[in-house]
Structures are given as C-alpha cells and as structure tokens.
C-alpha atoms as a PDB file:
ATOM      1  CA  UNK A   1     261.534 -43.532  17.556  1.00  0.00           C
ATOM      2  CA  UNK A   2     263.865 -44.066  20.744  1.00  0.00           C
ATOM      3  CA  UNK A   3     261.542 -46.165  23.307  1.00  0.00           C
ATOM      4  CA  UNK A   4     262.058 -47.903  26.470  1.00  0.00           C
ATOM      5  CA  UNK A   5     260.473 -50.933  28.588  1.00  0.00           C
ATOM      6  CA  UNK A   6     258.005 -49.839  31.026  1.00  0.00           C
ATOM      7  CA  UNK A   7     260.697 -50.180  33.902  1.00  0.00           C
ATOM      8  CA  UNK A   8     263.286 -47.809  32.417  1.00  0.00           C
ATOM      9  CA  UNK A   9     260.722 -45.153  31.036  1.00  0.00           C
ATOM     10  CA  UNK A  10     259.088 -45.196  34.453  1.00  0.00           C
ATOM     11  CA  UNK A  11     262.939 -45.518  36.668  1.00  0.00           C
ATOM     12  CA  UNK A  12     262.744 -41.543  37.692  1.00  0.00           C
ATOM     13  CA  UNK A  13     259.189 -41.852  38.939  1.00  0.00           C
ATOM     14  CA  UNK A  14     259.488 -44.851  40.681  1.00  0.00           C
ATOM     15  CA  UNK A  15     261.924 -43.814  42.944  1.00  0.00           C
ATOM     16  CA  UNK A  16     259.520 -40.816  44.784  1.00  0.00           C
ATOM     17  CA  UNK A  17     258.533 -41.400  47.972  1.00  0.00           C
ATOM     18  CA  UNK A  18     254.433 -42.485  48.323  1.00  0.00           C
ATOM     19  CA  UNK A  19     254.055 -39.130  50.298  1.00  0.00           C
ATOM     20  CA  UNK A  20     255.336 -37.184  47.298  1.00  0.00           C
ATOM     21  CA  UNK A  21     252.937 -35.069  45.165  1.00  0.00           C
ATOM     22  CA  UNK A  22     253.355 -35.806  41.979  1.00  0.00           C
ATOM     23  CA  UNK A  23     252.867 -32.426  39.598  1.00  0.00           C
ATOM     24  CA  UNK A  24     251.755 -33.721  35.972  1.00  0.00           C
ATOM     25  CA  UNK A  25     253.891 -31.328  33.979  1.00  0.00           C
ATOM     26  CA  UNK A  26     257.181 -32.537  35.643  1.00  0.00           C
ATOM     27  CA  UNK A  27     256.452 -36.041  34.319  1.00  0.00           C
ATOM     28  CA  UNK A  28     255.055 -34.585  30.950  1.00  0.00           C
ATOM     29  CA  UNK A  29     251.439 -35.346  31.546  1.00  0.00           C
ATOM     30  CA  UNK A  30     249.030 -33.868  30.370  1.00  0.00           C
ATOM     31  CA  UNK A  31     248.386 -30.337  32.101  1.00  0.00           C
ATOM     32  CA  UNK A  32     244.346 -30.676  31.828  1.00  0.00           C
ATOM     33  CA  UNK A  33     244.587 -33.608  33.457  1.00  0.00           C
ATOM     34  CA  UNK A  34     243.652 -37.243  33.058  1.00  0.00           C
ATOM     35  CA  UNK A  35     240.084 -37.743  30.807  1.00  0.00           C
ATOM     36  CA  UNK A  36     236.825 -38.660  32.179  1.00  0.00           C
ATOM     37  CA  UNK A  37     233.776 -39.941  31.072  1.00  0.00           C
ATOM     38  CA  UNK A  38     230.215 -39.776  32.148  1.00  0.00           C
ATOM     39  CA  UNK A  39     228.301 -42.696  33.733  1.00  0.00           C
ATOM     40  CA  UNK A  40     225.541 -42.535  31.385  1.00  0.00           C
ATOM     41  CA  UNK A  41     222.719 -43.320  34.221  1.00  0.00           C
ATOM     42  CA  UNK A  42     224.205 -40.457  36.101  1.00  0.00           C
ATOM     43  CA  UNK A  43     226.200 -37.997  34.578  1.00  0.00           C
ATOM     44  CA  UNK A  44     228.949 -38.429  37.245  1.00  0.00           C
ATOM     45  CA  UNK A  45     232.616 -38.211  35.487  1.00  0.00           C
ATOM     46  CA  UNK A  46     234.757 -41.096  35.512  1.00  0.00           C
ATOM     47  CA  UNK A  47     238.894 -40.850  35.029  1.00  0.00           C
ATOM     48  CA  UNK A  48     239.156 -43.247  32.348  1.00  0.00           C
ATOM     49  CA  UNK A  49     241.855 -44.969  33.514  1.00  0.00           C
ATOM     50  CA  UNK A  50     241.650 -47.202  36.870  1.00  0.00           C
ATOM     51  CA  UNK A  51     243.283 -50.140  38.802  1.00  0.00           C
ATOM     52  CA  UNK A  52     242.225 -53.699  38.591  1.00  0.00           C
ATOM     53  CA  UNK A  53     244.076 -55.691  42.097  1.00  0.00           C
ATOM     54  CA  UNK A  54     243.387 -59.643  40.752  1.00  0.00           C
ATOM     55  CA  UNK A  55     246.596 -61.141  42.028  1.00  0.00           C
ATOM     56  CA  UNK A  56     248.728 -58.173  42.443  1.00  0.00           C
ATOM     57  CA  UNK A  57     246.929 -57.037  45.683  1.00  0.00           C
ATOM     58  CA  UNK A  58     246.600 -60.156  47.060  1.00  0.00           C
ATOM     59  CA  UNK A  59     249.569 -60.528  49.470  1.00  0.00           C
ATOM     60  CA  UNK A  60     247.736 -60.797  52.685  1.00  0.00           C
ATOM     61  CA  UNK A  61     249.117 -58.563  55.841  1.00  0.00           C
ATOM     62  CA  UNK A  62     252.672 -58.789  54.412  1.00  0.00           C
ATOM     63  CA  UNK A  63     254.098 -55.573  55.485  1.00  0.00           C
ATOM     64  CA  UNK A  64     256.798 -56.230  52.760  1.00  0.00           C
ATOM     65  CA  UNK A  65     254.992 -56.592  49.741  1.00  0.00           C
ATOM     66  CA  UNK A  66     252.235 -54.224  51.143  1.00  0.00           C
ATOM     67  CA  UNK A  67     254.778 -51.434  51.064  1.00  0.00           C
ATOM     68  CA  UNK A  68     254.762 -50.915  47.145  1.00  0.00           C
ATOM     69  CA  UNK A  69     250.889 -50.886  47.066  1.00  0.00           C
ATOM     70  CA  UNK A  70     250.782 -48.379  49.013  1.00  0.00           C
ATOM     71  CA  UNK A  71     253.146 -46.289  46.723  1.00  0.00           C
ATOM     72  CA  UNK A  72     250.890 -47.657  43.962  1.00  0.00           C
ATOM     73  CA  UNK A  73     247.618 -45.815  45.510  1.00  0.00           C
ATOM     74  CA  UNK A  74     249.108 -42.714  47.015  1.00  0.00           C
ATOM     75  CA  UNK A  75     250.635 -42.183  42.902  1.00  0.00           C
ATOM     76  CA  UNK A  76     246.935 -43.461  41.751  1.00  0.00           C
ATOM     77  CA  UNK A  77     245.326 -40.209  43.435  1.00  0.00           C
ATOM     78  CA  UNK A  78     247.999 -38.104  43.186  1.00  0.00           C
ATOM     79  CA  UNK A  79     247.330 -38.265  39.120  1.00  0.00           C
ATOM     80  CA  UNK A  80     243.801 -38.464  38.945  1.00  0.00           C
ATOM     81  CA  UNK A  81     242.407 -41.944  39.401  1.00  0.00           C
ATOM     82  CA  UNK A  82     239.529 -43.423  40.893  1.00  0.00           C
ATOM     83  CA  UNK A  83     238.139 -46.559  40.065  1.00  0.00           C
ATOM     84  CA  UNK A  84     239.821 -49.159  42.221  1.00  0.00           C
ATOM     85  CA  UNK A  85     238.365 -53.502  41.059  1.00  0.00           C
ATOM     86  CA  UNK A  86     238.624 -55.697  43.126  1.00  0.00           C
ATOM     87  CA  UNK A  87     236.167 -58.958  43.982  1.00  0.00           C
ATOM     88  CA  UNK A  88     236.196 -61.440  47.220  1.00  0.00           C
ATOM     89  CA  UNK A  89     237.200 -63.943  44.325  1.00  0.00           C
ATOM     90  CA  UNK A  90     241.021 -61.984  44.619  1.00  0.00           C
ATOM     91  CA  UNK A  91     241.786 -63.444  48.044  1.00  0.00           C
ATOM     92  CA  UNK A  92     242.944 -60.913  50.305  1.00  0.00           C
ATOM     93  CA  UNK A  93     242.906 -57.904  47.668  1.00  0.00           C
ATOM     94  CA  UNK A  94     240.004 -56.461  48.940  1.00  0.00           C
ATOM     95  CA  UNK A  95     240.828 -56.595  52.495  1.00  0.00           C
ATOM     96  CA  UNK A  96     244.164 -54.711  51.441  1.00  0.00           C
ATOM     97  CA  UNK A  97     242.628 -52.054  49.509  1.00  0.00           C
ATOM     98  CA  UNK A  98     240.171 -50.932  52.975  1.00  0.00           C
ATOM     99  CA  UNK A  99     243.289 -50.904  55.056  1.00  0.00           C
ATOM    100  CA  UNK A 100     245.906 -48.961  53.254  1.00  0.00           C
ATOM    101  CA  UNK A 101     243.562 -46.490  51.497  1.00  0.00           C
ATOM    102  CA  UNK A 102     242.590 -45.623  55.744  1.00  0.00           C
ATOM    103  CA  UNK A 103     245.988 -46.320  56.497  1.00  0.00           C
ATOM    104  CA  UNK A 104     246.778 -43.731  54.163  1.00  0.00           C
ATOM    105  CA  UNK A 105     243.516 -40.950  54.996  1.00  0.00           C
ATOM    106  CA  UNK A 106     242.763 -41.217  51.035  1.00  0.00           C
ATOM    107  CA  UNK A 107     240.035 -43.750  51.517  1.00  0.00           C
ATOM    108  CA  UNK A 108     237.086 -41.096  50.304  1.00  0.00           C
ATOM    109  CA  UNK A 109     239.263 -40.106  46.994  1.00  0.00           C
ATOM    110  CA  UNK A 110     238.567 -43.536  45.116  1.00  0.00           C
ATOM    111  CA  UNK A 111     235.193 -44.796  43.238  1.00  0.00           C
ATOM    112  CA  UNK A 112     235.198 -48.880  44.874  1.00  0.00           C
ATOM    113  CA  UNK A 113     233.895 -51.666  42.729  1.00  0.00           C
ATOM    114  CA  UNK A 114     233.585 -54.954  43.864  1.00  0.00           C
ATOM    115  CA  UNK A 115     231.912 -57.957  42.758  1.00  0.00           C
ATOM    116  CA  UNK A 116     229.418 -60.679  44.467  1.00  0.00           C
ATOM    117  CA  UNK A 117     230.539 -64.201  43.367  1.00  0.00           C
ATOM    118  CA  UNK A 118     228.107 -66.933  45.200  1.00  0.00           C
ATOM    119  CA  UNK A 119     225.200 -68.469  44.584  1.00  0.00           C
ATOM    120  CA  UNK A 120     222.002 -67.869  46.482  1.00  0.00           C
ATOM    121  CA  UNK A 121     220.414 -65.015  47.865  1.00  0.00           C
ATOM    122  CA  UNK A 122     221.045 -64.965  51.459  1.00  0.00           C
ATOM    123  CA  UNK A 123     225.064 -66.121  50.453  1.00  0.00           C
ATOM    124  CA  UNK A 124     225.184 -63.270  48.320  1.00  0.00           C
ATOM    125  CA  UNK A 125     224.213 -60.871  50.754  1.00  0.00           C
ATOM    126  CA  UNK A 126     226.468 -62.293  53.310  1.00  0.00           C
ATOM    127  CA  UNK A 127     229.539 -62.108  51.148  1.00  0.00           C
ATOM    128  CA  UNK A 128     228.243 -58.326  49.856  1.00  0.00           C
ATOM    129  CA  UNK A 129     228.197 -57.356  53.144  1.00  0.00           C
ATOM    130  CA  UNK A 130     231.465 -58.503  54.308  1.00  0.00           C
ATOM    131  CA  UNK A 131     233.310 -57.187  51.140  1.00  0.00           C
ATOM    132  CA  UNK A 132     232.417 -54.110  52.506  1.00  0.00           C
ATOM    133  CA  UNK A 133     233.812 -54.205  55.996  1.00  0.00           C
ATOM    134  CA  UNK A 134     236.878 -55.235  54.181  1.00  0.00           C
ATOM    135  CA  UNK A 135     236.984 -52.130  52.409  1.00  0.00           C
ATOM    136  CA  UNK A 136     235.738 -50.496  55.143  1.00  0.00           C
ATOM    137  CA  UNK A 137     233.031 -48.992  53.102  1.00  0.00           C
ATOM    138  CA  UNK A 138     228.962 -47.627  54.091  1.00  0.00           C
ATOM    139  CA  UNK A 139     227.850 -47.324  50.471  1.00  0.00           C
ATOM    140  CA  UNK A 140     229.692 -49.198  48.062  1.00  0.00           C
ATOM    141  CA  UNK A 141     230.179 -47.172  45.096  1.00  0.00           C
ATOM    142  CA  UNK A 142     229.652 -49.913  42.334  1.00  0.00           C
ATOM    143  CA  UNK A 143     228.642 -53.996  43.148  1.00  0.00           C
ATOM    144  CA  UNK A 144     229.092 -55.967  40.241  1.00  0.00           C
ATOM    145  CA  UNK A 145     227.707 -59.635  40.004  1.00  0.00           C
ATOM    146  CA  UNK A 146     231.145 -61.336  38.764  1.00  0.00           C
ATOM    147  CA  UNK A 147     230.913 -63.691  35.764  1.00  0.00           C
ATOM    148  CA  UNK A 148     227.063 -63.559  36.163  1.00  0.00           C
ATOM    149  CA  UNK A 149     226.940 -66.379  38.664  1.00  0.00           C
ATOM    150  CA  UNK A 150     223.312 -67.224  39.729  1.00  0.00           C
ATOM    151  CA  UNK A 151     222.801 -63.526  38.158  1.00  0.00           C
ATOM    152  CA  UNK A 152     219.342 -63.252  38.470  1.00  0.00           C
ATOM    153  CA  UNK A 153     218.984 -64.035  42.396  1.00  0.00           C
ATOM    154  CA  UNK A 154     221.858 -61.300  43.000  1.00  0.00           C
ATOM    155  CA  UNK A 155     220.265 -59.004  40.727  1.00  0.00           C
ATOM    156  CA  UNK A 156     217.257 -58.318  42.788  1.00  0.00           C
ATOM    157  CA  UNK A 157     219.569 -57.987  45.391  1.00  0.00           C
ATOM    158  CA  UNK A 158     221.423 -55.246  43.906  1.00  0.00           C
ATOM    159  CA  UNK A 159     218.612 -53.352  42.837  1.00  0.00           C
ATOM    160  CA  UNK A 160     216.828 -53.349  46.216  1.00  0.00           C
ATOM    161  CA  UNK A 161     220.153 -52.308  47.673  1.00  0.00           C
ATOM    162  CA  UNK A 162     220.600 -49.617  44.791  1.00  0.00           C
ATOM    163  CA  UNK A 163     217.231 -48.363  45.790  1.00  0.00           C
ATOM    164  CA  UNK A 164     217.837 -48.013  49.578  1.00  0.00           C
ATOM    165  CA  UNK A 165     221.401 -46.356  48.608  1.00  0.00           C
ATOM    166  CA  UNK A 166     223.731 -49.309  50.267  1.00  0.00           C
ATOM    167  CA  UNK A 167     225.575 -49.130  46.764  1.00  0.00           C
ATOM    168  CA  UNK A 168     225.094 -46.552  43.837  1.00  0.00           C
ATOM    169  CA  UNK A 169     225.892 -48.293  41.249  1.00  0.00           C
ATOM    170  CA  UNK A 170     224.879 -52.176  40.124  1.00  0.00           C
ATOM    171  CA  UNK A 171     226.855 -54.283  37.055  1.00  0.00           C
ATOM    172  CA  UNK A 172     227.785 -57.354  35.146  1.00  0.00           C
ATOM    173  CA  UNK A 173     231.217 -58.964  34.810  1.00  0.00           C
ATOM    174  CA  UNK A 174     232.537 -61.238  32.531  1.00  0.00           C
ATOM    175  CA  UNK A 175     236.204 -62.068  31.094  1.00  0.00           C
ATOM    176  CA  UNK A 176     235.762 -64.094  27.676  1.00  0.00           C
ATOM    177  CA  UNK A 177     234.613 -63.475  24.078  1.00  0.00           C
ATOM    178  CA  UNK A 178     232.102 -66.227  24.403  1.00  0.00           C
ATOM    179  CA  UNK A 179     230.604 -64.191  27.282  1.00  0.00           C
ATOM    180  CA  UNK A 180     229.555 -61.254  25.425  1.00  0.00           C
ATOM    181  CA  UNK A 181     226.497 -62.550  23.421  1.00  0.00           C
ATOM    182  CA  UNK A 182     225.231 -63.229  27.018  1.00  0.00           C
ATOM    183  CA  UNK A 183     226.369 -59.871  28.469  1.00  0.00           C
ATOM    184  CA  UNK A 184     224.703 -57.823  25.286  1.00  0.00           C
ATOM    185  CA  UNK A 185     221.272 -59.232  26.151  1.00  0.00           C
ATOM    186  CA  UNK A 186     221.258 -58.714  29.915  1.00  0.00           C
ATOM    187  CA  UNK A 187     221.880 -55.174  28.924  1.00  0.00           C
ATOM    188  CA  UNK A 188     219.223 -54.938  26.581  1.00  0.00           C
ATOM    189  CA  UNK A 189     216.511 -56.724  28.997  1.00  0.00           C
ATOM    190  CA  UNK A 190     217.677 -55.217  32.407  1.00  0.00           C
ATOM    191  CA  UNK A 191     219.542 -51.920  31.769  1.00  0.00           C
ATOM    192  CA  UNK A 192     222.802 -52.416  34.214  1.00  0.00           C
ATOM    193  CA  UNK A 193     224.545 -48.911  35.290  1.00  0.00           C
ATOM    194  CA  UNK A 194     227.729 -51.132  34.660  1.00  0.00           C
ATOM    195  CA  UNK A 195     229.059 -53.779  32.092  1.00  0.00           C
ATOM    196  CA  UNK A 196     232.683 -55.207  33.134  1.00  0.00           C
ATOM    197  CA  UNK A 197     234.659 -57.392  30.223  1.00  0.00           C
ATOM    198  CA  UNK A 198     237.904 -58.326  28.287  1.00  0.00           C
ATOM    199  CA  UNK A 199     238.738 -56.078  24.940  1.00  0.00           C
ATOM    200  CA  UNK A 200     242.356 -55.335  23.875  1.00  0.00           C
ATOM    201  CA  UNK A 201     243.529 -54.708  20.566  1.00  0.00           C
ATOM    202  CA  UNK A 202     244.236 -58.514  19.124  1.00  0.00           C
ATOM    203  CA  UNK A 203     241.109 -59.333  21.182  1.00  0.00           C
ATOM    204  CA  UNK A 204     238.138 -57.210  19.888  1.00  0.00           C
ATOM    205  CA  UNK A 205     235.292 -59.192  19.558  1.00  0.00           C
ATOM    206  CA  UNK A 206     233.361 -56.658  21.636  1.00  0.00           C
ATOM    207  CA  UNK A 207     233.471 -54.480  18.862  1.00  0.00           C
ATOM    208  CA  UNK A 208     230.987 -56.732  16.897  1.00  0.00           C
ATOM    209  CA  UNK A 209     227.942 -55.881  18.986  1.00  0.00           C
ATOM    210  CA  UNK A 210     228.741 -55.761  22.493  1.00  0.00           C
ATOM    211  CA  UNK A 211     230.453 -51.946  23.203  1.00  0.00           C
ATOM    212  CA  UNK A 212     227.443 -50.897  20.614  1.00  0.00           C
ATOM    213  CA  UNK A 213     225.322 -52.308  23.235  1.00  0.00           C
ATOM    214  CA  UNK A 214     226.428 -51.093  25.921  1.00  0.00           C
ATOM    215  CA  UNK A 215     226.412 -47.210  23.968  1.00  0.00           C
ATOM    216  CA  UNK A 216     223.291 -47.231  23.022  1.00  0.00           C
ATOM    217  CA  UNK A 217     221.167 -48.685  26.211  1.00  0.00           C
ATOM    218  CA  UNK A 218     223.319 -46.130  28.961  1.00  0.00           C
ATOM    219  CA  UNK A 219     225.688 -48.719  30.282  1.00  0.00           C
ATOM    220  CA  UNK A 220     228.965 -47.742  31.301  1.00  0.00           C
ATOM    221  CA  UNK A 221     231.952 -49.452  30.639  1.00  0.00           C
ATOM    222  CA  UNK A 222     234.430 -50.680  32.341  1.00  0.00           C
ATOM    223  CA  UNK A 223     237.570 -52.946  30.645  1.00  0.00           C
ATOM    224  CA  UNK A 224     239.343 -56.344  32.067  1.00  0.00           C
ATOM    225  CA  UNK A 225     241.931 -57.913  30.393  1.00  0.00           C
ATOM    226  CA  UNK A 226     243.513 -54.761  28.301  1.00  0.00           C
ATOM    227  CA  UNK A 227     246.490 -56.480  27.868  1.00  0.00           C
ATOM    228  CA  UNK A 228     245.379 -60.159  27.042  1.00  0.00           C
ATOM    229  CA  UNK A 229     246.685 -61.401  29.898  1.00  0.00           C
ATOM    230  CA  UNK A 230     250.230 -60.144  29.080  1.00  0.00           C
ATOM    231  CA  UNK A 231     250.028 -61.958  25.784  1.00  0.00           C
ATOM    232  CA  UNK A 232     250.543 -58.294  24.199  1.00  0.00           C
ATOM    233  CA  UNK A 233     253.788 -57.336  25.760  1.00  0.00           C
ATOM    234  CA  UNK A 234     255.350 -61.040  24.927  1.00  0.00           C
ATOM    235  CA  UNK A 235     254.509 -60.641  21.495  1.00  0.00           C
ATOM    236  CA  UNK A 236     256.642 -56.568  21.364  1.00  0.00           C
ATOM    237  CA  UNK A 237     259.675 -57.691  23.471  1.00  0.00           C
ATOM    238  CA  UNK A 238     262.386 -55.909  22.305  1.00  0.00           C
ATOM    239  CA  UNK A 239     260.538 -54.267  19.352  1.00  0.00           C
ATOM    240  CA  UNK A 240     260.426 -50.308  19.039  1.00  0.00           C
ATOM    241  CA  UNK A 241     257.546 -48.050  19.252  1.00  0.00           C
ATOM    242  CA  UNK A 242     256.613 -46.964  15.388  1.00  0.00           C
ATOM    243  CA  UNK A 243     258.139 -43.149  15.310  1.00  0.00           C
ATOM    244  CA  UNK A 244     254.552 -41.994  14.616  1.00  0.00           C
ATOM    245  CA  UNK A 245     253.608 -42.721  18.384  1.00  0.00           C
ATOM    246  CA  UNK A 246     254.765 -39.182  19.380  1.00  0.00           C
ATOM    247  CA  UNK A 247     251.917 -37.996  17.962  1.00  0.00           C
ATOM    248  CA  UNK A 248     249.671 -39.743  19.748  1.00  0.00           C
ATOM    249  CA  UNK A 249     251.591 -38.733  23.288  1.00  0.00           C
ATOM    250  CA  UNK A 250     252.572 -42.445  23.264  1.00  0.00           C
ATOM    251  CA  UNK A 251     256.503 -43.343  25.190  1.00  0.00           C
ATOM    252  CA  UNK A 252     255.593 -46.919  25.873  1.00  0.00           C
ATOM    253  CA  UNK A 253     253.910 -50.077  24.869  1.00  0.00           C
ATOM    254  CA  UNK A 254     251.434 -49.934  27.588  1.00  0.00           C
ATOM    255  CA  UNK A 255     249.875 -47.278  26.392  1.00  0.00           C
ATOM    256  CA  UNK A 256     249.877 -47.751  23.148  1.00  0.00           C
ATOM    257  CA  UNK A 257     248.089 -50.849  24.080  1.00  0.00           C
ATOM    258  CA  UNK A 258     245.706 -48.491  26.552  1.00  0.00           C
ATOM    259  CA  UNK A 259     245.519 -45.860  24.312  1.00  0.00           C
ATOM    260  CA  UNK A 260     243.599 -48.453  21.678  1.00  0.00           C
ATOM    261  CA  UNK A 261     241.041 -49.146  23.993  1.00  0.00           C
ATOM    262  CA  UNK A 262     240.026 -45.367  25.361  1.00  0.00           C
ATOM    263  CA  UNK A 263     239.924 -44.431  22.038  1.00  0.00           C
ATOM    264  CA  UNK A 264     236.680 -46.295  21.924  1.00  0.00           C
ATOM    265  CA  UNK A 265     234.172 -43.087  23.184  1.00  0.00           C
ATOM    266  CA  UNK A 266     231.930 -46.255  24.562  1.00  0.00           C
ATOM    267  CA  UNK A 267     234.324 -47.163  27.030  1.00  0.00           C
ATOM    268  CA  UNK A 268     235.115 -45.269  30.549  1.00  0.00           C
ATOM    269  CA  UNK A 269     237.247 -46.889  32.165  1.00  0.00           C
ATOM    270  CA  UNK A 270     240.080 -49.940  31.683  1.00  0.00           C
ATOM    271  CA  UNK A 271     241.424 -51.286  35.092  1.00  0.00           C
ATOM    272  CA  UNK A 272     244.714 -52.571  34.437  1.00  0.00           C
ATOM    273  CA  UNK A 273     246.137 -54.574  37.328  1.00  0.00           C
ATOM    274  CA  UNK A 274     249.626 -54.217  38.724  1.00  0.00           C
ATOM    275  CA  UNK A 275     251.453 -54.000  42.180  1.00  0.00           C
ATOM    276  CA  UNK A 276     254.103 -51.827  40.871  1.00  0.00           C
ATOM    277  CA  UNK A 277     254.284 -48.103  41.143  1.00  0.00           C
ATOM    278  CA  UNK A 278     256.238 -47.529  37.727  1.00  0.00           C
ATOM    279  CA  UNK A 279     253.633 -49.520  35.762  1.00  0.00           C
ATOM    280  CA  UNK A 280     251.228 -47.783  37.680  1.00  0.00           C
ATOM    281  CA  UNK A 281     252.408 -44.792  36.479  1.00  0.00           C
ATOM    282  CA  UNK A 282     253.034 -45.518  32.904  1.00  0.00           C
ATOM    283  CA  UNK A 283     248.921 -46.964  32.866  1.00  0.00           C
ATOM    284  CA  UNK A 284     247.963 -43.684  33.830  1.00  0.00           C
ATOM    285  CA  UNK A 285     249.800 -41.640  31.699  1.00  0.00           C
ATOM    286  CA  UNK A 286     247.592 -43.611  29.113  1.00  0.00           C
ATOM    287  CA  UNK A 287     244.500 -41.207  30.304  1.00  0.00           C
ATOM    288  CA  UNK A 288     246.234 -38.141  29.627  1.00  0.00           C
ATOM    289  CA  UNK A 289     246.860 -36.322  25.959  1.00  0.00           C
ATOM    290  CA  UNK A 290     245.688 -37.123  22.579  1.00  0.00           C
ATOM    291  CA  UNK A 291     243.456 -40.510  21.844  1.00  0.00           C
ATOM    292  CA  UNK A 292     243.781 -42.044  18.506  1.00  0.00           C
ATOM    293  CA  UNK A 293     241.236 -41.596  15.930  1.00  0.00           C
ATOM    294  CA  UNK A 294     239.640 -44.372  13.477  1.00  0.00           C
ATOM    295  CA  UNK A 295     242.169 -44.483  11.088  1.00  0.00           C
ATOM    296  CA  UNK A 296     244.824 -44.044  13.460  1.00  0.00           C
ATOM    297  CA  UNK A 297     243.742 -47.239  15.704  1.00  0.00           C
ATOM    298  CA  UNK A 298     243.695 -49.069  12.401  1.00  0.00           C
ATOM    299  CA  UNK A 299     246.776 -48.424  12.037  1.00  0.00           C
ATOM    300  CA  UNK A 300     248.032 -49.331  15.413  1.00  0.00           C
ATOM    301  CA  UNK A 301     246.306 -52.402  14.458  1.00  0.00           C
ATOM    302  CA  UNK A 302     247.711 -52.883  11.331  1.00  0.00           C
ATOM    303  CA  UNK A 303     251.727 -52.632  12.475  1.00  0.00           C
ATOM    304  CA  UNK A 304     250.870 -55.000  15.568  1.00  0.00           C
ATOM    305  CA  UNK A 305     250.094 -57.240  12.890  1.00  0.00           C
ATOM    306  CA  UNK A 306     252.948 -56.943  10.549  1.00  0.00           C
ATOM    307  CA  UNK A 307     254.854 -58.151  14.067  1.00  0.00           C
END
C-alpha cells in the first residue's frame, strides 16, 4: 500500500488559509462526520478526537509561533472537534488557548479541560480560578485534578464547584502505568465524570483493569500519551502502511496509531498534542470512518510487532 509521512499526506491541507472552511468530502473524510461518544454522567456527545497543548502551545505572546496555532484551532472546529487539554502545569498554553479562540470569535465552539496542580485548598482555588481568566472562561467545562496531587483536598473543591455550576464536569489525571491501580480505585470509591491517562498500542496496561473500570462505574475517558511520547513513530520511520489499512480508512501512521485506541468503545476522547496544522489534520481524520474491530486491532498489534 502506497503511504506517506504525516507532512506529505497532509502538504495540500496545510497550505489553506485558517479562515478557510474546510468541507470533509474534499479531503475524503468521512461525510457523517467525526464520531462522538456520550459522557456517561450526562449523555452529552463528545467528538472522539481532541487536542492536548503540553509544550506545543506554550510559546508565550510570540506572534510568530502563535500564527500556526491559530490555523491549528480554526481547522480543529472546522472538522468537528471540541475537547481542547491544557493545565497551568503547560506554561503559557492555557493563556494562549483564551486569547486566540476570542481572537478568533470561536471561543464557545470548544469543550475546555484544564487541570488544578497545587497543593492545599485555598492554592487550589486560587490557581482554578486564574486558569480560567486565562481561558477567559465563566464555567469551565471539565477541571481535572492533574496527577492526583493532594487529590482529596481538591476534590471537595471540585465537587462544591460542580454543584454551584462554576465547572460541569470534575476528573482525575495521570500519565504512567504505575498510576492506574491508583486511578481504578478512586473511580470505584468516588465516581469521577472524568478519568485522564496514557494508553497506546505498545503501552496497554489499561486494558488489564483500568478502561474496564472506568466502563462499568460511568467515567468517561479521556487519552494522554497516544503516541508514547513519539516512541511509536521512531520505531515506523520509513516503514509502509500494511495494504490492509485501506480498509480501515487508514492513509497514515497516526491514525493507525489513533485508530487503535478509539476502537476501544470505553474511550471518548484521545487528545493528541501538536502545534502543527497538517498533524492536526491527519489526528482528526482518525475520528472519521471505520474503527477496527477485535481481531482487527490484534492484528494491528501483531504487525507492529513483527517491526
């Protein structure tokens, strides 16, 4: 099967204007659309592909390297995405996610998750509080307490603030396979709307118990890490797509990788990072067409492997 890298698959897209509109059937999305889930607590649909902004959003008020993030967000809601990640942890990423979604009049398209990382309850507040005005949000969508740090002080917190409607949603984070034990019985004991965590195909320990967990107690999910920290595209440089991709709507390694995950019916949503609008682009795509089944992610599995 002819492939390309994710820069010369995406080369055509990347070169339309932010302001364009992009139709999906031009860049052989999907017509339907990209897939959504429901949040279990709510029933509120999800797209189940988002946009994590560790590192690649934090560049400060650099008009320069703002420019292609604002491409990156305009081509975000263009093709159906919501969930934008971001945590006060990412230096200035969530201060430049509130100004160009106003700078660009799209902030009310996107579902905004951030994350409280600070011990103590009055210091979690305080940093809560001002990760909204950064994103220049009332009611943040979903607060997440990030790598459970002092967990149970900011989870009375979140609840109060859940109950008074300062943020709909309330979650755990986490970004390591020793984590999930941990993150598995917080959900049993305290029922979180949210559970945040790593899971890519040559790292599925959350298969083992954790996504179960989350399934069966109403906790959506939302996943870190989906490409190992870039650890799956070193190991497929320069190595072709299997020729039975095409029937799986897969044209790059990305979303092959993608397309492994959001197979998985417990998860709704993985939040790949990236400041570029072509790998923006090709992430996306991942939400749209045909999902592998069982045997088919086995087999994914089995020729990442053979590598």
């Amino acid at each position: 099967m002819k492939t390309y890298s994710r820069r010369t698959a995406s080369k055509m897209m990347a070169g339309i204007s932010a302001g364009t509109i992009l139709s999906p059937m031009l860049f052989s999305f999907d017509s339907e659309g990209i897939k959504k889930r429901p949040i279990p607590s709510s029933g509120a649909l999800l797209p189940i592909v988002g946009l994590g902004t560790w590192q690649s959003f934090d560049v400060g008020r650099n008009t320069q390297s703002r420019a292609p993030l604002k491409e990156v967000l305009t081509k975000m809601k263009a093709l159906g995405g919501k969930m934008i990640d971001s945590s006060p942890m990412y230096g200035s990423s969530e201060q430049v996610v509130g100004d160009l979604t106003q700078k660009l009049h799209i902030q009310d398209h996107f579902f905004y998750a951030t994350k409280v990382w600070t011990s103590g309850r009055q210091a979690g507040i305080d940093q809560m509080q001002s990760s909204m005005r950064k994103m220049k949000r009332t009611q943040m969508d979903l607060m997440q307490i990030h790598n459970l740090v002092d967990w149970q002080t900011q989870l009375r917190t979140l609840k109060a603030w859940k109950e008074k409607g300062t943020i709909r949603y309330w979650g755990i984070t986490h970004y390591t396979n020793a984590s999930h034990d941990r993150l598995a019985s917080i959900i049993r004991t305290e029922k979180p709307d949210f559970v945040q965590f790593n899971y890519s195909i040559n790292q599925r320990n959350a298969e083992k118990r954790l996504l179960g967990t989350a399934k069966d107690h109403g906790t959506a999910v939302i996943i870190n890490r989906p490409y190992d920290g870039g650890a799956l595209f070193r190991k497929v440089r320069g190595k072709e797509l299997p020729s039975w991709c095409k029937d799986l709507d897969i044209t790059s390694w990305g979303q092959y990788f993608l397309k492994y995950i959001l197979a998985n019916d417990a998860v709704n949503c993985a939040i790949p990072g990236t400041s570029k609008p072509h790998h923006l682009i090709d992430n996306m795509k991942a939400g749209f067409g045909k999902l592998p089944k069982e045997v088919e992610r086995q087999k994914m599995i089995d020729f990442l492997e053979r590598l």
